[in-house]
N, C-alpha and C. Protein backbone atom coordinates (compact mmCIF):
# COMPACT_ATOMS: atom_id res chain seq x y z
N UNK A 1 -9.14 -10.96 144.39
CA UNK A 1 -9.60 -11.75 145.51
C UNK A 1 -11.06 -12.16 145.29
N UNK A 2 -11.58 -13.75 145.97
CA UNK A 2 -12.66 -14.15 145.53
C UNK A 2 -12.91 -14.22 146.96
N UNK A 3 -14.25 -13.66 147.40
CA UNK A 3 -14.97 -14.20 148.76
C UNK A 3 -16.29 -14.92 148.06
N UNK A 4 -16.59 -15.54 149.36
CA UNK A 4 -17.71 -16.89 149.28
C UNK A 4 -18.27 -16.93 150.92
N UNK A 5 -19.54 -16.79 150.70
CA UNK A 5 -20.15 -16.89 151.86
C UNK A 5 -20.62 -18.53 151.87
N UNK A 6 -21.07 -19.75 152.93
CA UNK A 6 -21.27 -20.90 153.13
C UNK A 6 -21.95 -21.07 154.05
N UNK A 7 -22.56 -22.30 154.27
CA UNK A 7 -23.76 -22.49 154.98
C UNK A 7 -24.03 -24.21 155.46
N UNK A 8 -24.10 -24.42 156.35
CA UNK A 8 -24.11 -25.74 157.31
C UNK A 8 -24.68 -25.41 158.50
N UNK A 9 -25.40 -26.65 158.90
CA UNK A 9 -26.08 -26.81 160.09
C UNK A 9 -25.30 -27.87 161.12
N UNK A 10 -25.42 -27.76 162.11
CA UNK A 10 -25.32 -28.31 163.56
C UNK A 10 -26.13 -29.13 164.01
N UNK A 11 -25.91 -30.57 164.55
CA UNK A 11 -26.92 -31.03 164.96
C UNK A 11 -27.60 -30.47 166.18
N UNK A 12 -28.55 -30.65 166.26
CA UNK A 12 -29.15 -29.69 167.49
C UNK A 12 -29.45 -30.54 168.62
N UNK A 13 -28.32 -30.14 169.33
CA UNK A 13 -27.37 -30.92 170.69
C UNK A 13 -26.80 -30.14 171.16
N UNK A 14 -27.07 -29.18 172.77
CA UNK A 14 -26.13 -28.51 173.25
C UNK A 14 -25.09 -28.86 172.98
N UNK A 15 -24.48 -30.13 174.17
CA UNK A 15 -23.71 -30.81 174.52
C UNK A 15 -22.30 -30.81 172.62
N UNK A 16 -23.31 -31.22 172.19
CA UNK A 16 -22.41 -31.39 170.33
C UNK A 16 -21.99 -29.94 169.84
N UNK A 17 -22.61 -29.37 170.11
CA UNK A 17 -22.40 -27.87 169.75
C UNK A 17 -21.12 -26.92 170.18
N UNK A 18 -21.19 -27.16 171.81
CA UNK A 18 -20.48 -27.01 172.86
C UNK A 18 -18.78 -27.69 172.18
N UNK A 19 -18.86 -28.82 172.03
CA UNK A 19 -17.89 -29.75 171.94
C UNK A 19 -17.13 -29.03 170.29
N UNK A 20 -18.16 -29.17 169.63
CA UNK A 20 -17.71 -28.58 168.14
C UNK A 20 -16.52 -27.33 168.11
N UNK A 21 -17.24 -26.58 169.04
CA UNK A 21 -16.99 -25.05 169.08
C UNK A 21 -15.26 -25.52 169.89
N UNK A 22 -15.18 -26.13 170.71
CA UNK A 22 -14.45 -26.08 171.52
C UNK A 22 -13.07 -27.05 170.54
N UNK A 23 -13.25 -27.72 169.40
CA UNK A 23 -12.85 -28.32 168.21
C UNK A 23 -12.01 -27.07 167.67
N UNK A 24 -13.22 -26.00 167.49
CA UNK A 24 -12.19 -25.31 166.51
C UNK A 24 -11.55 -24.04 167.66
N UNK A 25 -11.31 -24.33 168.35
CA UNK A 25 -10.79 -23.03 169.15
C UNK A 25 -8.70 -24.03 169.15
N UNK A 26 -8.65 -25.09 168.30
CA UNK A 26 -7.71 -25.57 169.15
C UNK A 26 -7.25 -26.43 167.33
N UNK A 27 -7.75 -26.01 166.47
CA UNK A 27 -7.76 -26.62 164.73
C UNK A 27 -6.29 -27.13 164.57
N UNK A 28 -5.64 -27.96 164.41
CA UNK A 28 -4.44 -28.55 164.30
C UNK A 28 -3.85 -27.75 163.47
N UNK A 29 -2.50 -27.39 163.17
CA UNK A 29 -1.56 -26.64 162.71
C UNK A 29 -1.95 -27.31 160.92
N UNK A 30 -1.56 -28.56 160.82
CA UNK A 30 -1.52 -28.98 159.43
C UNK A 30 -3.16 -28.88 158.53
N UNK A 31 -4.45 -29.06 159.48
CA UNK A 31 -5.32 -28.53 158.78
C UNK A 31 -5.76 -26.96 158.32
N UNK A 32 -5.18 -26.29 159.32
CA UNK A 32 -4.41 -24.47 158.83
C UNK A 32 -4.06 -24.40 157.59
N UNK A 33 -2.89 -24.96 157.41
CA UNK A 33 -1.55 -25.26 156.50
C UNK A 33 -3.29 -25.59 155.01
N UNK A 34 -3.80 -26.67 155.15
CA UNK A 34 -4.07 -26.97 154.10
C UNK A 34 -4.94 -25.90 153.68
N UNK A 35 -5.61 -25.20 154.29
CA UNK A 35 -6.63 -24.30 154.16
C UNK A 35 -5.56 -23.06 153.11
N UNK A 36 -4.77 -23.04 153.61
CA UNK A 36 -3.74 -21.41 153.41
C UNK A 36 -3.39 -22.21 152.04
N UNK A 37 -2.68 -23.55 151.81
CA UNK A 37 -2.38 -24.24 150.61
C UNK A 37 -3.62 -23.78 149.22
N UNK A 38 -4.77 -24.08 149.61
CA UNK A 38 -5.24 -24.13 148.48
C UNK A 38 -5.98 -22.52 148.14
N UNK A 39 -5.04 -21.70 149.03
CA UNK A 39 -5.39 -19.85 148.26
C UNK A 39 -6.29 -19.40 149.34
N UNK A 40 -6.93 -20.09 150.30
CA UNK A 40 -7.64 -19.35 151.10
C UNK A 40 -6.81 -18.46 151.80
N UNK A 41 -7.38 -17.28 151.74
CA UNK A 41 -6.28 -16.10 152.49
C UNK A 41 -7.11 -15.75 154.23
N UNK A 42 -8.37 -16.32 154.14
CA UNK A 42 -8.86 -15.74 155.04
C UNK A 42 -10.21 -16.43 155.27
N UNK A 43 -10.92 -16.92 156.74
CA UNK A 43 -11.59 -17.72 156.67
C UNK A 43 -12.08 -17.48 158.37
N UNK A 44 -13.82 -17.07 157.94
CA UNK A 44 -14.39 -16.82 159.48
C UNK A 44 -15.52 -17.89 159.56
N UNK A 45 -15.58 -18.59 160.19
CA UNK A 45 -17.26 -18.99 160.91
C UNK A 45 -17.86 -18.16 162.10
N UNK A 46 -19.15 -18.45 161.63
CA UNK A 46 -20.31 -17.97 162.82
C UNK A 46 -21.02 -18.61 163.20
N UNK A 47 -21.89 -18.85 164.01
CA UNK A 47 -22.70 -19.64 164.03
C UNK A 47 -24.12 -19.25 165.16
N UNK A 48 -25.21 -19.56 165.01
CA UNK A 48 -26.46 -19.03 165.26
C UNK A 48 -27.46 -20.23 165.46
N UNK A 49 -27.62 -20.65 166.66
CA UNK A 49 -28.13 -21.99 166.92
C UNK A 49 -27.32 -23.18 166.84
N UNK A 50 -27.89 -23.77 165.62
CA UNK A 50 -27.54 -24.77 165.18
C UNK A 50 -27.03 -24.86 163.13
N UNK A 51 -27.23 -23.14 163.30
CA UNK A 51 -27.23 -22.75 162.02
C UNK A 51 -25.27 -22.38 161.62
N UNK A 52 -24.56 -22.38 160.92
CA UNK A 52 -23.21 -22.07 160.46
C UNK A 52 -22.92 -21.35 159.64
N UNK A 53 -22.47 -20.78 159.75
CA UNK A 53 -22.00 -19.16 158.00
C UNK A 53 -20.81 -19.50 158.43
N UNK A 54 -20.12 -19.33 156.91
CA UNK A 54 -18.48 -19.33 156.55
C UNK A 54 -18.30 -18.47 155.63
N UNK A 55 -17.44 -17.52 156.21
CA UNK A 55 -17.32 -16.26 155.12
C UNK A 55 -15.73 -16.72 154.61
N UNK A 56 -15.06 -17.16 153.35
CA UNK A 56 -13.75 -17.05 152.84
C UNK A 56 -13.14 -16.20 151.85
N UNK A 57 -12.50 -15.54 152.31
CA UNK A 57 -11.86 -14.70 150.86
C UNK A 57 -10.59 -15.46 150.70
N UNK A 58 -10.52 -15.54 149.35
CA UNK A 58 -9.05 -16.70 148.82
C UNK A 58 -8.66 -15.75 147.64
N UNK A 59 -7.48 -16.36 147.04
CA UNK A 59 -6.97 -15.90 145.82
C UNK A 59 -8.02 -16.07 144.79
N UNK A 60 -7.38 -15.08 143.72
CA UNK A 60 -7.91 -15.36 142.20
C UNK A 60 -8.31 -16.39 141.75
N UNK A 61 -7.41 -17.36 141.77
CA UNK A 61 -7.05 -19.06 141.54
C UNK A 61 -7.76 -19.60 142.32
N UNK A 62 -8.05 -19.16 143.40
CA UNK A 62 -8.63 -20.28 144.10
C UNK A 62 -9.97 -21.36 143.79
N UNK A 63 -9.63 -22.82 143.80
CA UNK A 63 -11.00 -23.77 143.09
C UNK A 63 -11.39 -24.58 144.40
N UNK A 64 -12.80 -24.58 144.49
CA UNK A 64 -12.91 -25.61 145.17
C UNK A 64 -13.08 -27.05 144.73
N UNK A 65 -13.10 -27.18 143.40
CA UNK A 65 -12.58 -28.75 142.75
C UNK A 65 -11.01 -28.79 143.36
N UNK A 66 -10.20 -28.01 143.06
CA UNK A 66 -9.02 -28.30 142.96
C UNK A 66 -8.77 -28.33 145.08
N UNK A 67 -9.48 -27.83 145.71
CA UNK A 67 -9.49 -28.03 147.48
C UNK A 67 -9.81 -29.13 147.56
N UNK A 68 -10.98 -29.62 146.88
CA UNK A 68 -11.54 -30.95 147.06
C UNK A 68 -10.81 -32.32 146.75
N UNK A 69 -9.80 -32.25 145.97
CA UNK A 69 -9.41 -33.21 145.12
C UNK A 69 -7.68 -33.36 146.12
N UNK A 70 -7.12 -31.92 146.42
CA UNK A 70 -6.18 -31.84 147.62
C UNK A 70 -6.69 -32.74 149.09
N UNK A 71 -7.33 -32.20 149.25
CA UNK A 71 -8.32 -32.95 150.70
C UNK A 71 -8.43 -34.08 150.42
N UNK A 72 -8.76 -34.99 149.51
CA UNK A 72 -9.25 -36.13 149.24
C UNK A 72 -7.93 -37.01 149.45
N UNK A 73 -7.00 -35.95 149.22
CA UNK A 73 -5.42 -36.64 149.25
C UNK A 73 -4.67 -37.02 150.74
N UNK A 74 -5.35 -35.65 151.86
CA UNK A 74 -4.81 -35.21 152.78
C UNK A 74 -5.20 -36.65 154.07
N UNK A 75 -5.14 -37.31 154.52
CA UNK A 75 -5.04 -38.50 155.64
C UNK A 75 -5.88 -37.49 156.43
N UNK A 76 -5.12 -36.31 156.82
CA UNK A 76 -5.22 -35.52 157.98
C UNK A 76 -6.45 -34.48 157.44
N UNK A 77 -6.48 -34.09 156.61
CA UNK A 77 -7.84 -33.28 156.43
C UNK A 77 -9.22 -34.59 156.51
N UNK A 78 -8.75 -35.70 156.10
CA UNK A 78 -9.87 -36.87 155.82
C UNK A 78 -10.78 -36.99 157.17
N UNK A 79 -9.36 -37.05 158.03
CA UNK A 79 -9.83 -37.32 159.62
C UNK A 79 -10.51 -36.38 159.96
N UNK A 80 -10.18 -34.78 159.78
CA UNK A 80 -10.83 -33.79 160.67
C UNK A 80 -12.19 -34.09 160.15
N UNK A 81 -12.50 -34.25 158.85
CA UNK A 81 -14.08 -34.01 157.82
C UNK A 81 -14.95 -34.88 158.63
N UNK A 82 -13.99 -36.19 158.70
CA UNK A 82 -14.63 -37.27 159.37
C UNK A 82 -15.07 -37.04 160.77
N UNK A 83 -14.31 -36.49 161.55
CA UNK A 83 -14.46 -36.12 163.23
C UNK A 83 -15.54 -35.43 163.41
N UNK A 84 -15.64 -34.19 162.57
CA UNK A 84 -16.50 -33.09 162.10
C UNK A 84 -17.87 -33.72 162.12
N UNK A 85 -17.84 -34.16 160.95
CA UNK A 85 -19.55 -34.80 160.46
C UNK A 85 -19.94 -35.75 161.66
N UNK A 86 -19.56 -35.84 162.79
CA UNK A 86 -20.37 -36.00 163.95
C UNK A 86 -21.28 -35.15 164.66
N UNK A 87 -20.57 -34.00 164.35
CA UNK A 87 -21.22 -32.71 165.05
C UNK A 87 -22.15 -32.26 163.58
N UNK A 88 -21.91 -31.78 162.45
CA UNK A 88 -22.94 -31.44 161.37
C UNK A 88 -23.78 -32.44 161.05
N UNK A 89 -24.50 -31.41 159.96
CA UNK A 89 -25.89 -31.95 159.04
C UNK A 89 -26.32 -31.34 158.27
N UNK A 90 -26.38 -32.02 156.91
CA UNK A 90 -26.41 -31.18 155.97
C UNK A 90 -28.12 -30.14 155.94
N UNK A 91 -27.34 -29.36 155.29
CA UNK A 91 -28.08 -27.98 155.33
C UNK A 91 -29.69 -28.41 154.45
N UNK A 92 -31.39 -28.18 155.07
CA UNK A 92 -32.43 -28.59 153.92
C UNK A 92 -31.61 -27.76 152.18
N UNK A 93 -32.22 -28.91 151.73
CA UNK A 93 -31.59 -28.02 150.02
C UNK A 93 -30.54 -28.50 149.47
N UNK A 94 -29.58 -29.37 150.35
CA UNK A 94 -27.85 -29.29 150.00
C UNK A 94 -28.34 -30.88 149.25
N UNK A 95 -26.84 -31.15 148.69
CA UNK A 95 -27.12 -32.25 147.86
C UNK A 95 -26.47 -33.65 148.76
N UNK A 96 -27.00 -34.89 148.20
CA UNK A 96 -26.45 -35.81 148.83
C UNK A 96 -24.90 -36.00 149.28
N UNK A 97 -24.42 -36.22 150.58
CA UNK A 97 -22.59 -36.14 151.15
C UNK A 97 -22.49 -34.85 150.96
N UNK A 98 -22.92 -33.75 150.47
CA UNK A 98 -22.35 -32.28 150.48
C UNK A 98 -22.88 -31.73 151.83
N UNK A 99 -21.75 -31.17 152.25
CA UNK A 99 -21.55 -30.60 153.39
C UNK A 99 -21.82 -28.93 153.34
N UNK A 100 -20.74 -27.95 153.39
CA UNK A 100 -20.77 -26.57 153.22
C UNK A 100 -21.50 -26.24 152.15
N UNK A 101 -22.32 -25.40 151.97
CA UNK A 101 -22.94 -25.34 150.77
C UNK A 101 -22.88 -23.80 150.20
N UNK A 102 -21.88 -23.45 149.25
CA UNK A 102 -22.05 -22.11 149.18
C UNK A 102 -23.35 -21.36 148.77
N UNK A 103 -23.39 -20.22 149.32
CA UNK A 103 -24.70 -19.15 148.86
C UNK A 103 -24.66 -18.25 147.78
N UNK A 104 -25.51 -17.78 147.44
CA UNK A 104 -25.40 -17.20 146.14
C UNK A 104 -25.69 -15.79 146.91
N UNK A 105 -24.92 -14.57 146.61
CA UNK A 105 -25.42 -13.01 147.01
C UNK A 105 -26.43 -12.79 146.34
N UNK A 106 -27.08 -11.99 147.35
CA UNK A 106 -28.38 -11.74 146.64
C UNK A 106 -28.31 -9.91 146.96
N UNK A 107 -27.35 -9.13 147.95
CA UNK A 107 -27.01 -7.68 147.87
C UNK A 107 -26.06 -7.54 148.19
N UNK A 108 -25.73 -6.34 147.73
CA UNK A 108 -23.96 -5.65 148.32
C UNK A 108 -24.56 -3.94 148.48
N UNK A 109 -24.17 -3.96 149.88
CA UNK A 109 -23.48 -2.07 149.98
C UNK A 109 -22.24 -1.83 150.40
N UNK A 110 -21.62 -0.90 149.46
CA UNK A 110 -20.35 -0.40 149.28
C UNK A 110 -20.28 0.69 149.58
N UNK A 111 -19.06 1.07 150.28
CA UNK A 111 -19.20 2.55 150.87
C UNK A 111 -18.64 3.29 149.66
N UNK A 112 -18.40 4.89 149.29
CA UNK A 112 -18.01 5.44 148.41
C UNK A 112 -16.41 5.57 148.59
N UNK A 113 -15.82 5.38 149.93
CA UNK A 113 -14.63 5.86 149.90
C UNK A 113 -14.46 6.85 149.96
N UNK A 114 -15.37 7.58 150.36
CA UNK A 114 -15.33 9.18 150.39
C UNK A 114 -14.83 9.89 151.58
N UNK A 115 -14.37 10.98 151.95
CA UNK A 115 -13.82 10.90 153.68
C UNK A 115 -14.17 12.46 153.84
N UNK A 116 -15.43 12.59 154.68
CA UNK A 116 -15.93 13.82 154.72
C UNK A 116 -15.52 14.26 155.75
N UNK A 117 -13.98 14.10 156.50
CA UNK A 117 -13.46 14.60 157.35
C UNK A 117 -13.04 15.59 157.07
């Protein structure tokens, strides 16, 4: 399993924010579908202001060339990206049209697994 932490901003607009949030409480069945299609097994947002974290753990396999190039295909993923980028903005740092921008880890703590029960 591969996790990936991500990073996007919000325009800073109650009102847009509000509306966003209320977007994904209700995510259409077939943009699900595409997410689960390309190996994502698992997929959280957070969000903190106007700030966004996306934590995904996906398969082995999983590419985001090969998500990108699916999506590019999808009518229906095209629309949501499109609907979306009303409410975002790309993150200072990110590159031109790039949206989510993954992060690089910079620590990990791991428990031992130990059970001192």
């Amino acid at each position: 399993m591969k996790r990936y932490a991500l990073a996007l901003d919000l325009q800073d607009d109650e009102q847009l924010i509000a509306e966003y949030e209320r977007l994904h409480r209700n995510v259409a069945p077939e943009i699900q579908q595409s997410i689960k299609d390309s190996g994502i097994t698992r997929m959280d947002i957070y969000r903190f202001a106007d700030r966004m974290f996306m934590m995904i753990e996906a398969d082995d396999d999983f590419s985001f060339v090969e998500k990108a190039a699916a999506d590019a295909k999808n009518p229906l993923v095209q629309a949501w990206e499109e609907l979306t980028w009303k409410y975002q903005k790309a993150i200072p740092g990110s590159k031109p049209e790039e949206k989510w921008v993954v992060m690089n880890k910079i620590f990990e703590l791991s428990s031992t697994g130990r059970n001192d029960g």
